[in-house]
C-alpha atoms as a PDB file:
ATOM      1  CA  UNK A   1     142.551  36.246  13.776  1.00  0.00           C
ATOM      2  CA  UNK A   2     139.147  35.495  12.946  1.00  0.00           C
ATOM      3  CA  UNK A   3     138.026  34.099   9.744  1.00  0.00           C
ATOM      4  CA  UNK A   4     136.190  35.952   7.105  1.00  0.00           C
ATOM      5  CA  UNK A   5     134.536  35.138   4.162  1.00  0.00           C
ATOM      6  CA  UNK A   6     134.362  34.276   0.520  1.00  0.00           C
ATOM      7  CA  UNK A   7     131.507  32.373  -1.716  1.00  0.00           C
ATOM      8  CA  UNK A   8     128.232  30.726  -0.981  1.00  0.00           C
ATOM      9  CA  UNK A   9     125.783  33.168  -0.954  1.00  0.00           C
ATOM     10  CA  UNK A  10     123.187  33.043  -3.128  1.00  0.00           C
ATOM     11  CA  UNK A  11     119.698  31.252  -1.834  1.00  0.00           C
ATOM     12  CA  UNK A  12     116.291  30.612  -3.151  1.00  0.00           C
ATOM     13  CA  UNK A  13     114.193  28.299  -0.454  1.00  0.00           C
ATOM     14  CA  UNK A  14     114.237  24.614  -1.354  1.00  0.00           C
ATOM     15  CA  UNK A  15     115.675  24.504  -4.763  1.00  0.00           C
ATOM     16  CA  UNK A  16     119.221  26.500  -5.031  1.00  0.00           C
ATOM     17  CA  UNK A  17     122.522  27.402  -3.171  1.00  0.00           C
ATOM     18  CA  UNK A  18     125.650  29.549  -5.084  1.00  0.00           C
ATOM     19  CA  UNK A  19     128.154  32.479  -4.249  1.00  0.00           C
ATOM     20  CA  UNK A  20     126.375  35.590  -4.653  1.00  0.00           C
ATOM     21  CA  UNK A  21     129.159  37.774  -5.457  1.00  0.00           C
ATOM     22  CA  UNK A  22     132.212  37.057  -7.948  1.00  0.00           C
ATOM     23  CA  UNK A  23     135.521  35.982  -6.684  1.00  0.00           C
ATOM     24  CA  UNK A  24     138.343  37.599  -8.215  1.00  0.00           C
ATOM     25  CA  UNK A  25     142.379  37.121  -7.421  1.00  0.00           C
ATOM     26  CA  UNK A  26     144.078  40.317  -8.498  1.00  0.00           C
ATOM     27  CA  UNK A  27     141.686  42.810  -6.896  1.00  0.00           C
ATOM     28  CA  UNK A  28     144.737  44.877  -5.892  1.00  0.00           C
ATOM     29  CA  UNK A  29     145.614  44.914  -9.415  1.00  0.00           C
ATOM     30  CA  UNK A  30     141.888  46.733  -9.992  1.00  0.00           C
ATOM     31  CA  UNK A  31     140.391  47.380  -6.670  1.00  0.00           C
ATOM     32  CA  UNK A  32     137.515  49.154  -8.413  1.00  0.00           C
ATOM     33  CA  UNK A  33     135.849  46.311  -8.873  1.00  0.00           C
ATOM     34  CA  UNK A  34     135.558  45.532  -5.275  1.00  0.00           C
ATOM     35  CA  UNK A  35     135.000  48.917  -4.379  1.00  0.00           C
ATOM     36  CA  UNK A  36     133.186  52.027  -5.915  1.00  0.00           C
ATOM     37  CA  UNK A  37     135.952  54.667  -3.519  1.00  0.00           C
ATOM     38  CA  UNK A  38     139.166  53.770  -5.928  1.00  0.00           C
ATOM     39  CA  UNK A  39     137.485  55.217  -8.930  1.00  0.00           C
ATOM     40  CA  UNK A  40     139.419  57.920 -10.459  1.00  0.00           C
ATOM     41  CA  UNK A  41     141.901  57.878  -7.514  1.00  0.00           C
ATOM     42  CA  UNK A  42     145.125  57.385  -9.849  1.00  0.00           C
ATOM     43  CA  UNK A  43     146.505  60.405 -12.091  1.00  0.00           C
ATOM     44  CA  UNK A  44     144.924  58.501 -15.433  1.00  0.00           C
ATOM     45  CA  UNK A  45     142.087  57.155 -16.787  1.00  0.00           C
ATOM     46  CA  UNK A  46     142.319  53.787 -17.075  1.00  0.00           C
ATOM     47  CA  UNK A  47     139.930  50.211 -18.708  1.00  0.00           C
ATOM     48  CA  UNK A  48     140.357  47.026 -17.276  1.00  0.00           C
ATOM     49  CA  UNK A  49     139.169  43.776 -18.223  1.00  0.00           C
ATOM     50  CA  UNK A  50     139.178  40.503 -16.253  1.00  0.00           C
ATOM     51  CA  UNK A  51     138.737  36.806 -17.203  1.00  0.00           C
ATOM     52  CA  UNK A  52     138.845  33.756 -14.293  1.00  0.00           C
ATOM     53  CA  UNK A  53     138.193  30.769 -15.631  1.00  0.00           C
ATOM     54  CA  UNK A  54     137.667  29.165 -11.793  1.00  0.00           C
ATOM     55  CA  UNK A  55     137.724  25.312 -11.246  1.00  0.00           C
ATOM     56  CA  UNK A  56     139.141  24.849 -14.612  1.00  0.00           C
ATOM     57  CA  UNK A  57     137.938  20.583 -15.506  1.00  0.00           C
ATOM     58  CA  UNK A  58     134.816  20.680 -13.224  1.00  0.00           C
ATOM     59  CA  UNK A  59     131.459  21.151 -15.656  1.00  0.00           C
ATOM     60  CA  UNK A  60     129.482  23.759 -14.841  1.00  0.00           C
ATOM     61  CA  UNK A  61     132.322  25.735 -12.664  1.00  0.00           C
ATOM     62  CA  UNK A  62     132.194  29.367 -12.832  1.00  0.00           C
ATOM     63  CA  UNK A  63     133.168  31.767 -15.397  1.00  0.00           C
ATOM     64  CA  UNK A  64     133.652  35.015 -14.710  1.00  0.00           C
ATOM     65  CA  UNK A  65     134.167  38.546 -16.966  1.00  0.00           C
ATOM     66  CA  UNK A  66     134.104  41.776 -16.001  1.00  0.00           C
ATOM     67  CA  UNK A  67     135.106  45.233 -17.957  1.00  0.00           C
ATOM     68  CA  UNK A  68     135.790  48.464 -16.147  1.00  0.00           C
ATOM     69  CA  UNK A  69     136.699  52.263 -16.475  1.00  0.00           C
ATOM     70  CA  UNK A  70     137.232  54.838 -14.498  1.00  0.00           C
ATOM     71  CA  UNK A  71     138.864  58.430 -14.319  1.00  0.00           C
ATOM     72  CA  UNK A  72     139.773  61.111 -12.436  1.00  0.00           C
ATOM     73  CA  UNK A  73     137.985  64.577 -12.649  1.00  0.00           C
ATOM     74  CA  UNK A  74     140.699  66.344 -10.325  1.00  0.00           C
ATOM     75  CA  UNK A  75     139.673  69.576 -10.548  1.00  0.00           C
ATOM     76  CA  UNK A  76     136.476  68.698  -8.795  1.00  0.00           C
ATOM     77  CA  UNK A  77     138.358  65.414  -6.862  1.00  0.00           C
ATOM     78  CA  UNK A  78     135.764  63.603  -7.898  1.00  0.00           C
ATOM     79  CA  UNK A  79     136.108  60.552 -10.274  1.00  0.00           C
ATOM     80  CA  UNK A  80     133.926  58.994 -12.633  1.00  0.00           C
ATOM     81  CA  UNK A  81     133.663  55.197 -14.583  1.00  0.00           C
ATOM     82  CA  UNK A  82     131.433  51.696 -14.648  1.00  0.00           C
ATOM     83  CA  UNK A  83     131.592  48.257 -14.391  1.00  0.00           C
ATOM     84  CA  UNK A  84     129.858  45.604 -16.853  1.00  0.00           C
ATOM     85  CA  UNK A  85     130.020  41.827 -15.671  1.00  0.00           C
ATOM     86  CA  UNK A  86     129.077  38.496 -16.801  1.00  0.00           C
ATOM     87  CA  UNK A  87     128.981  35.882 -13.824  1.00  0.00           C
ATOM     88  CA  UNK A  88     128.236  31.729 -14.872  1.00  0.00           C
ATOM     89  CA  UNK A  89     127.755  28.928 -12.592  1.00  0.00           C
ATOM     90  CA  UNK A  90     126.059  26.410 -14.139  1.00  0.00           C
ATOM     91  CA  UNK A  91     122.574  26.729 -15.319  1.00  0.00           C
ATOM     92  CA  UNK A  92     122.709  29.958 -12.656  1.00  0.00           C
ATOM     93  CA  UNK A  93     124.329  33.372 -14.575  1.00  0.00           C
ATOM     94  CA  UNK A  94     124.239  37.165 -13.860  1.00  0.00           C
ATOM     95  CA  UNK A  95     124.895  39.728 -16.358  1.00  0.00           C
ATOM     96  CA  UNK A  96     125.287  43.247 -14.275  1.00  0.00           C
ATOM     97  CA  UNK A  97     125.764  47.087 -15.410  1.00  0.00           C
ATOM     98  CA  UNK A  98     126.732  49.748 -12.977  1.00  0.00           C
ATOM     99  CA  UNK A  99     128.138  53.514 -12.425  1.00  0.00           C
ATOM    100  CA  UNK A 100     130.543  54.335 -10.101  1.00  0.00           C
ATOM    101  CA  UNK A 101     130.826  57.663  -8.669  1.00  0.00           C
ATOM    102  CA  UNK A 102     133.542  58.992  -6.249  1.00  0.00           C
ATOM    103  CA  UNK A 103     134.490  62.160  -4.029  1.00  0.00           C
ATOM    104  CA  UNK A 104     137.960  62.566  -2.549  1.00  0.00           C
ATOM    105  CA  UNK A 105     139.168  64.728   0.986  1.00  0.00           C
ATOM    106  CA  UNK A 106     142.216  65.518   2.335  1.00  0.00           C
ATOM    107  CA  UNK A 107     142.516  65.079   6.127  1.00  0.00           C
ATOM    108  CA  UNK A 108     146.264  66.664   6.438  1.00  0.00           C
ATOM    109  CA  UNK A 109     149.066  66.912   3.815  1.00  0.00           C
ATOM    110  CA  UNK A 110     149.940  62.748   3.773  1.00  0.00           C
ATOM    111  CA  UNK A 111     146.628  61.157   4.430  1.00  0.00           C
ATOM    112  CA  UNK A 112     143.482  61.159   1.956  1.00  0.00           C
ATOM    113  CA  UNK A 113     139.511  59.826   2.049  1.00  0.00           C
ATOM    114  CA  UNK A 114     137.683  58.827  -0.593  1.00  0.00           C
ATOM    115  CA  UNK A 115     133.613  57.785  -0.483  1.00  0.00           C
ATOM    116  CA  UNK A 116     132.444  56.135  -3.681  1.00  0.00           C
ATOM    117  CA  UNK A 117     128.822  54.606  -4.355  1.00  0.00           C
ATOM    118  CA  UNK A 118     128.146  52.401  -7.327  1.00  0.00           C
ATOM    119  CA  UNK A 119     124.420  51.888  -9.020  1.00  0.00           C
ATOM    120  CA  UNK A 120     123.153  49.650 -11.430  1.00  0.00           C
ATOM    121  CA  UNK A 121     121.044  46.397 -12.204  1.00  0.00           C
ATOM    122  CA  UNK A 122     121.443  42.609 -12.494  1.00  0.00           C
ATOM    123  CA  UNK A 123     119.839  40.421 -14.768  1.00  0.00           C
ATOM    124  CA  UNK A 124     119.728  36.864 -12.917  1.00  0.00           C
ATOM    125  CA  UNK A 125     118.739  33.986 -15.517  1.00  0.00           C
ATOM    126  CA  UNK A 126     118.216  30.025 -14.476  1.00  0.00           C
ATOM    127  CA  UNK A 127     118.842  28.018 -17.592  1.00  0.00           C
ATOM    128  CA  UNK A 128     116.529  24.835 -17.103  1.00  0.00           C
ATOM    129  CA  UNK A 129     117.762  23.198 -20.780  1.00  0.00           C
ATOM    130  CA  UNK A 130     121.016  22.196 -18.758  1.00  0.00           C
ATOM    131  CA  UNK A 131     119.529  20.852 -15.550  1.00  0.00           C
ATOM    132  CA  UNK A 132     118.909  16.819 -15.374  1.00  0.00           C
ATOM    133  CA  UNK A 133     116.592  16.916 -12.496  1.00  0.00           C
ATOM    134  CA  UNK A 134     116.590  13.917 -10.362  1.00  0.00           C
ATOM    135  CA  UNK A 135     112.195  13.708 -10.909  1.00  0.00           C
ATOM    136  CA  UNK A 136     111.605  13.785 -14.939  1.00  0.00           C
ATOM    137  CA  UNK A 137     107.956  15.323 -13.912  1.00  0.00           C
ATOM    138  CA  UNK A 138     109.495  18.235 -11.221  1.00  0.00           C
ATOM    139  CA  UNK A 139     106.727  21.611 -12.338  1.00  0.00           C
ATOM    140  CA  UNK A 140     109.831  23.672 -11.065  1.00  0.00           C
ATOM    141  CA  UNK A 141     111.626  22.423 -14.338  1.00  0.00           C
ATOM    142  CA  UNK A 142     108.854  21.945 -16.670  1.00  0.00           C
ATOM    143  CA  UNK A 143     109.538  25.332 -18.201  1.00  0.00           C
ATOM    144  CA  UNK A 144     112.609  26.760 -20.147  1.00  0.00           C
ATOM    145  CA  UNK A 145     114.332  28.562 -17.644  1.00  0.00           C
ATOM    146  CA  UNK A 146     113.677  31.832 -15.178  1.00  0.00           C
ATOM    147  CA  UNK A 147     114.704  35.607 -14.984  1.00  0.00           C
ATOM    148  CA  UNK A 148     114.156  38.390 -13.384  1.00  0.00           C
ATOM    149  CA  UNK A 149     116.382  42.175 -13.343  1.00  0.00           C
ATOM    150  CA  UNK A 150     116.784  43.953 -10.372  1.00  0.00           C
ATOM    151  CA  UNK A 151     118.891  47.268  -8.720  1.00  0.00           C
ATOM    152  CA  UNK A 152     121.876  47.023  -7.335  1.00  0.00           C
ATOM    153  CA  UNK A 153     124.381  49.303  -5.023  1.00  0.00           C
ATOM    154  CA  UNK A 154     127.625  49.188  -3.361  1.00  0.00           C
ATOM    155  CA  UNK A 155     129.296  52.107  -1.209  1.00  0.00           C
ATOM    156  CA  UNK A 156     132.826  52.095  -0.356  1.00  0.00           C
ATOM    157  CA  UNK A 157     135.438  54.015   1.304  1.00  0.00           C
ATOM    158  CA  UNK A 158     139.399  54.267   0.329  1.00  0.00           C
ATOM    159  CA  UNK A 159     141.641  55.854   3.366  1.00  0.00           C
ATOM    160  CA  UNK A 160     145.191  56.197   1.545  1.00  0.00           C
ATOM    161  CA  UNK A 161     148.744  57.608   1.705  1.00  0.00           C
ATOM    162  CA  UNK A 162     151.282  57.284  -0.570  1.00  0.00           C
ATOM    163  CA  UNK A 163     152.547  53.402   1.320  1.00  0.00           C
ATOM    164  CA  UNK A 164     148.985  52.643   3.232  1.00  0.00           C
ATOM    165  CA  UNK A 165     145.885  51.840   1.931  1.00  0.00           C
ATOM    166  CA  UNK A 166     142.403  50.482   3.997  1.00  0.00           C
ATOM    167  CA  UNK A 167     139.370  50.229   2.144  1.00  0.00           C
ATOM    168  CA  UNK A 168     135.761  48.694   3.131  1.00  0.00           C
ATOM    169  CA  UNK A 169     132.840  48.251   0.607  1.00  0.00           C
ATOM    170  CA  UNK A 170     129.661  46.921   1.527  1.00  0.00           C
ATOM    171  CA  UNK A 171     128.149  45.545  -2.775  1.00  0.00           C
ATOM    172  CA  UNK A 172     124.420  44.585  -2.776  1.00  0.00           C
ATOM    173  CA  UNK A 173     123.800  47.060  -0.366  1.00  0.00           C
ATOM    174  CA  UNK A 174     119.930  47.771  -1.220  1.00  0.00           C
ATOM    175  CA  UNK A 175     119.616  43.718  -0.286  1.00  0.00           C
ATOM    176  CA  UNK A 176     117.056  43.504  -3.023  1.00  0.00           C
ATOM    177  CA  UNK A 177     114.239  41.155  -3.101  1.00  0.00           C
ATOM    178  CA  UNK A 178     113.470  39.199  -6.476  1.00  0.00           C
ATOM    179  CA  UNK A 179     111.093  36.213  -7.845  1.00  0.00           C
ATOM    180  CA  UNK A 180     111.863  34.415 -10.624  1.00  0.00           C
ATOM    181  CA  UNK A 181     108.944  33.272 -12.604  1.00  0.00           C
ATOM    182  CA  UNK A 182     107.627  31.461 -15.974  1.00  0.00           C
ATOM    183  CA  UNK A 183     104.533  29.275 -16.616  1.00  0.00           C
ATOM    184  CA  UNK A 184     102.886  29.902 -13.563  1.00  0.00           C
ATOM    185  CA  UNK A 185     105.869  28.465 -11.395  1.00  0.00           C
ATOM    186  CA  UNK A 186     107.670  31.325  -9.170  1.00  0.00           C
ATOM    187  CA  UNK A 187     111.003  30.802  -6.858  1.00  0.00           C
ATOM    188  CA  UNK A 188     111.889  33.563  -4.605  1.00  0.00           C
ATOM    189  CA  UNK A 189     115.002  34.642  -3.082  1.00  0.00           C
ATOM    190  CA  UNK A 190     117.356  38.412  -2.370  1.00  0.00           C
ATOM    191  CA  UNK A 191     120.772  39.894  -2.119  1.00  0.00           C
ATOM    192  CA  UNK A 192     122.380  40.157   0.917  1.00  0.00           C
ATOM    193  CA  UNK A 193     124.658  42.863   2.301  1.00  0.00           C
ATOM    194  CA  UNK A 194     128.403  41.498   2.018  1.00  0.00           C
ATOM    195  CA  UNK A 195     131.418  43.330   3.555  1.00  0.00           C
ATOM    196  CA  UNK A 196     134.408  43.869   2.468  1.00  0.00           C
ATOM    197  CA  UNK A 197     137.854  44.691   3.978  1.00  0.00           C
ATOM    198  CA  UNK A 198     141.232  45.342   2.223  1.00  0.00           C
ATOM    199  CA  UNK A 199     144.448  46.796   4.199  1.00  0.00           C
ATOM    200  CA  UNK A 200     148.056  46.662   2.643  1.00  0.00           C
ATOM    201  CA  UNK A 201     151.344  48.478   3.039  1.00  0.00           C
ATOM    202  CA  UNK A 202     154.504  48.915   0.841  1.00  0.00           C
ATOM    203  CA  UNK A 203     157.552  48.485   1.752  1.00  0.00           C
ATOM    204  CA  UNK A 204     160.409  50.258   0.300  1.00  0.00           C
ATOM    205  CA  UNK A 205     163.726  47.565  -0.407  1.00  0.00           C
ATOM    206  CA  UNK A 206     165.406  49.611  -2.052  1.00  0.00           C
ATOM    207  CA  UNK A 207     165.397  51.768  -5.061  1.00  0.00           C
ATOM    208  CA  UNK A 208     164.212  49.181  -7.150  1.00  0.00           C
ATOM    209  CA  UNK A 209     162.588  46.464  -5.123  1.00  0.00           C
ATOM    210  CA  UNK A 210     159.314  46.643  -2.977  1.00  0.00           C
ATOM    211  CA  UNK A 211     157.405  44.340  -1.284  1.00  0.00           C
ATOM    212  CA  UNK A 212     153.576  44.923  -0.729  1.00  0.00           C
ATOM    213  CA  UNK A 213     151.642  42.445   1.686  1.00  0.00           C
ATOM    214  CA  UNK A 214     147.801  42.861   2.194  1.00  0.00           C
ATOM    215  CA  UNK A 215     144.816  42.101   3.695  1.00  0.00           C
ATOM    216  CA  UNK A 216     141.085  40.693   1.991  1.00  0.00           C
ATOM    217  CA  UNK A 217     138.724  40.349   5.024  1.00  0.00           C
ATOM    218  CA  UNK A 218     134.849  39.017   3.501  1.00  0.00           C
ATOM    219  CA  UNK A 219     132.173  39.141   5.831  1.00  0.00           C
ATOM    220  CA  UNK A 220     128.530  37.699   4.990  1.00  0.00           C
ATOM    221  CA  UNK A 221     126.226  37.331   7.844  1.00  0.00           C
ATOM    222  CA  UNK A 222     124.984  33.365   8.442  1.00  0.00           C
ATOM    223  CA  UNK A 223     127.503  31.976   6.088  1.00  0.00           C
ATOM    224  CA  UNK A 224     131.281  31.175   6.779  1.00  0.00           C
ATOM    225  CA  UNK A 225     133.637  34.011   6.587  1.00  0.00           C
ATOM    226  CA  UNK A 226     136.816  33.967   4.770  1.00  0.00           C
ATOM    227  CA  UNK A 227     140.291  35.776   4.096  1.00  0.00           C
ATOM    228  CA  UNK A 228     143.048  36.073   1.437  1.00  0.00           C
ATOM    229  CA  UNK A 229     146.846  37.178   2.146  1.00  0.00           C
ATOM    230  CA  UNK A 230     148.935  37.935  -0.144  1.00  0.00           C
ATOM    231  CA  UNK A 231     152.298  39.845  -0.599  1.00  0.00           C
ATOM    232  CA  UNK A 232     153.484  41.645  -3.787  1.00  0.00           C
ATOM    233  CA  UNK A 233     156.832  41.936  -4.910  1.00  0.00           C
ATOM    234  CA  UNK A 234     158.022  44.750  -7.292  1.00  0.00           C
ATOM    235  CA  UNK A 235     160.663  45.539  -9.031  1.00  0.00           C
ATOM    236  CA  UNK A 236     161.117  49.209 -10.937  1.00  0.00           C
ATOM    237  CA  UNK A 237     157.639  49.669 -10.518  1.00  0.00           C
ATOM    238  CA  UNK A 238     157.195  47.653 -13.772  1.00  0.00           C
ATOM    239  CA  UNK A 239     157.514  43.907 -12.799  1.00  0.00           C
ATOM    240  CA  UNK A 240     155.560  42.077 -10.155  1.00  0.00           C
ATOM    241  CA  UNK A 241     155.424  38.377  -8.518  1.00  0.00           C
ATOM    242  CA  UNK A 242     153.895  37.043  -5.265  1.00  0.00           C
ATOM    243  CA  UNK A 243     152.394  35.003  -3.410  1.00  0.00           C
ATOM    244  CA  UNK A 244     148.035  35.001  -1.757  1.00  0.00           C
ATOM    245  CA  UNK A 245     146.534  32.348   0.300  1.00  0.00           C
ATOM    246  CA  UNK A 246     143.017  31.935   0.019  1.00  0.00           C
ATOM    247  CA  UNK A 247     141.461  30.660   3.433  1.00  0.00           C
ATOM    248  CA  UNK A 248     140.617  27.180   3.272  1.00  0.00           C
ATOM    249  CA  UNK A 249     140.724  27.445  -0.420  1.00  0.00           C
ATOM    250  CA  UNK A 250     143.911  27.981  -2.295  1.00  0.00           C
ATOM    251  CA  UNK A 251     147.339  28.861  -2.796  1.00  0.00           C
ATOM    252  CA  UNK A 252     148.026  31.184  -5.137  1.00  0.00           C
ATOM    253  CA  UNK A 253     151.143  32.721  -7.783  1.00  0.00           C
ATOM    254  CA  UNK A 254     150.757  35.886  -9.023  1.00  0.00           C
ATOM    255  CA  UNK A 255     153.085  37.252 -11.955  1.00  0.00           C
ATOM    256  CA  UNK A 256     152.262  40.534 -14.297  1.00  0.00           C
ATOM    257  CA  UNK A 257     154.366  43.396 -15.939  1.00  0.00           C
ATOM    258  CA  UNK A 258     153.778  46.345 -17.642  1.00  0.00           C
ATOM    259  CA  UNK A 259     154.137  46.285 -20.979  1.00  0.00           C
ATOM    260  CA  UNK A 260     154.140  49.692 -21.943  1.00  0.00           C
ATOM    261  CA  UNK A 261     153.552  53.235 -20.536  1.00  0.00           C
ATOM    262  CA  UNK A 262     149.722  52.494 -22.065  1.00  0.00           C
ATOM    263  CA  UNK A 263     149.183  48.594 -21.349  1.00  0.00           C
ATOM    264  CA  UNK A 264     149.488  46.275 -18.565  1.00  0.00           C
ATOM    265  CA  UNK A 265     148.653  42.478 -17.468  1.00  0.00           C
ATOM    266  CA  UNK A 266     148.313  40.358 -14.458  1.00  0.00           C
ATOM    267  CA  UNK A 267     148.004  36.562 -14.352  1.00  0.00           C
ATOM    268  CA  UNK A 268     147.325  34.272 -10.999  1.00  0.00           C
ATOM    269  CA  UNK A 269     146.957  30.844 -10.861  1.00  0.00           C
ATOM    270  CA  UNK A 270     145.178  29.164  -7.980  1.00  0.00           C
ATOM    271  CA  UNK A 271     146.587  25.885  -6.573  1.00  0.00           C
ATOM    272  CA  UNK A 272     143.680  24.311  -4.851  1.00  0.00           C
ATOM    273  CA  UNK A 273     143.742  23.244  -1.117  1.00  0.00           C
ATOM    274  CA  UNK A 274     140.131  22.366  -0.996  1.00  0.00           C
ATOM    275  CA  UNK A 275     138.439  19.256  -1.560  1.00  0.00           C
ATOM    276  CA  UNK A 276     137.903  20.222  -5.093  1.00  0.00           C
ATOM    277  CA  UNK A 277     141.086  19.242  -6.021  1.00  0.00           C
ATOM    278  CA  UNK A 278     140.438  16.193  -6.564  1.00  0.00           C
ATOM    279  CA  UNK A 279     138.125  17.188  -9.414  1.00  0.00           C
ATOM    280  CA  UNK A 280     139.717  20.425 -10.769  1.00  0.00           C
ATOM    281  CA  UNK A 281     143.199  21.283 -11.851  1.00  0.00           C
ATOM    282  CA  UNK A 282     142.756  25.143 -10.425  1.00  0.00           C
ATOM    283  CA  UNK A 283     141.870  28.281 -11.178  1.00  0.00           C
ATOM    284  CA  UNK A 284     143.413  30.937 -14.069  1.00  0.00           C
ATOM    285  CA  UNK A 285     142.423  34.545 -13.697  1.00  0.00           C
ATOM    286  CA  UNK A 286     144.212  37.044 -16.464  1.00  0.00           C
ATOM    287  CA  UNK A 287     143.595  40.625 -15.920  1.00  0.00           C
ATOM    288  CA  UNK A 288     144.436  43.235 -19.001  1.00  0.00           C
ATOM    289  CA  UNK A 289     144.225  46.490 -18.303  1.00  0.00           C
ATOM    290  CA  UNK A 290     144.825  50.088 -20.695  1.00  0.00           C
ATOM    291  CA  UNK A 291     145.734  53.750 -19.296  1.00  0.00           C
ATOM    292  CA  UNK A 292     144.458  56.857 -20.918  1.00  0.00           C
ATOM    293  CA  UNK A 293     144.130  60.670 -20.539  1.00  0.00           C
ATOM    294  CA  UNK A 294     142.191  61.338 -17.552  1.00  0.00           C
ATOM    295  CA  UNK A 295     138.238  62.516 -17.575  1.00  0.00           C
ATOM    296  CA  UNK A 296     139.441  66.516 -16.594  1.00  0.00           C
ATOM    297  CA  UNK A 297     137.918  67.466 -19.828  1.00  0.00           C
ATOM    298  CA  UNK A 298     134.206  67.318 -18.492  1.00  0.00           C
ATOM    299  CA  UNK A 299     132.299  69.507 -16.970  1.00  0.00           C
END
């Protein structure tokens, strides 16, 4: 099995190298947020919000938040929501708002397709006040800091039965060219297309146990590809534990529950592998999410 990929992605010429995209550990938990196709595709409406606090005791690690929503409008199979996100790295952060749009087909009475394209913008910032650079008297950090906004797209497809699922999304797909300037000083750089794979199955135990394993293929072209495994074990449907293995990266516990017929949460820990961990404890990611009545109301 080839390898396939994960962060480092993010390049202006000369001057700065970061992940491009945000990594998140319970995407099965809230696959919208990888992919624009799974929006509306359950019976309910439903808001989601995520937190990863990644190399937790490294300054300057990444923090990560992102809020979603997204409905069903069945009588017209198509669904409806957004996602809002707030990406930090250091003096690097993103703040992003998008619309996700989805249509649904039936191939035959057990198998379904779904298309979904999302559209939005980014606002990328550089915050010079917390840069030391090595050259008091370097022009690129004379001034305050840099920004710029720019569109953004994704389009995904969802193939799914009631035990199968294989998605791929391709985000940044307008690959969007950007300068970020102040005081006469301008640094260049773009998006680049990522891809993204995910493939899982549920198994059936028995009437109260099942165990779903799964599949995260990313794919960047010129940087190093990466996957995550992981298997999901869950019991009546309102308890769940597992396992994910992060290529090269992590290990990784997963525990969550629903708390209600309204309210739900997910927590993952990620036990580093890298050389990092030398330098970080790990990673926390909680993930809190809230069903409502679905979006059938609109016309």
């Amino acid at each position: 099995m080839k390898h396939v990929v994960y962060i480092l992605l993010f390049f202006i010429p000369s001057f700065l190298l970061a992940q491009q995209t945000y990594i998140y550990t319970n995407y099965n938990l809230n696959k919208v947020i990888y992919n624009p196709a799974f929006c509306g595709l359950e019976d309910f409406a439903e808001a989601g919000f995520n937190i990863r606090n990644q190399w937790s005791g490294l300054d300057g690690a990444p923090q990560t938040q992102i809020f979603t929503i997204n409905g069903p409008i069945k009588n017209k199979n198509m669904g409806l929501g957004g996602n809002v996100f707030s990406d930090q790295l250091g003096a690097e952060s993103r703040i992003g708002l998008s619309f996700n749009y989805s249509y649904s087909l039936k191939l035959n009475n057990d198998l379904n397709l779904s298309l979904g394209l999302s559209a939005g913008i980014i606002q990328y910032k550089l915050d010079n006040t917390v840069v030391n650079p090595f050259e008091n008297n370097d022009p690129v950090f004379s001034s305050v800091g840099f920004s710029n906004v720019v569109p953004d797209a994704t389009f995904g497809l969802y193939l799914y039965q009631d035990d199968f699922f294989f998605g791929l999304s391709i985000p940044q797909l307008l690959q969007t060219q950007f300068t970020l300037s102040e005081d006469n000083i301008s640094l260049t750089g773009g998006l680049v297309n990522h891809y993204y794979l995910n493939t899982g199955y549920k198994f059936e135990i028995n009437d109260k146990l099942e165990i779903e394993p799964s599949l995260l293929l990313k794919y960047t072209p010129s940087t190093k590809s990466q996957f995550d495994i992981s298997s999901l074990f869950i019991y009546e449907e309102k308890y769940w534990g597992g396992f994910s293995y992060r290529h090269e990266e992590s290990v990784v516990l997963l525990l969550g529950c629903e708390v209600n017929d309204k309210m739900s949460f997910g927590y993952s820990y990620d036990f580093l592998t890298s050389g990092l961990n030398t330098v970080s404890s790990g990673s926390h990611e909680l993930k809190l999410s809230f069903k409502f009545s679905n979006f059938n109301n609109l016309k």
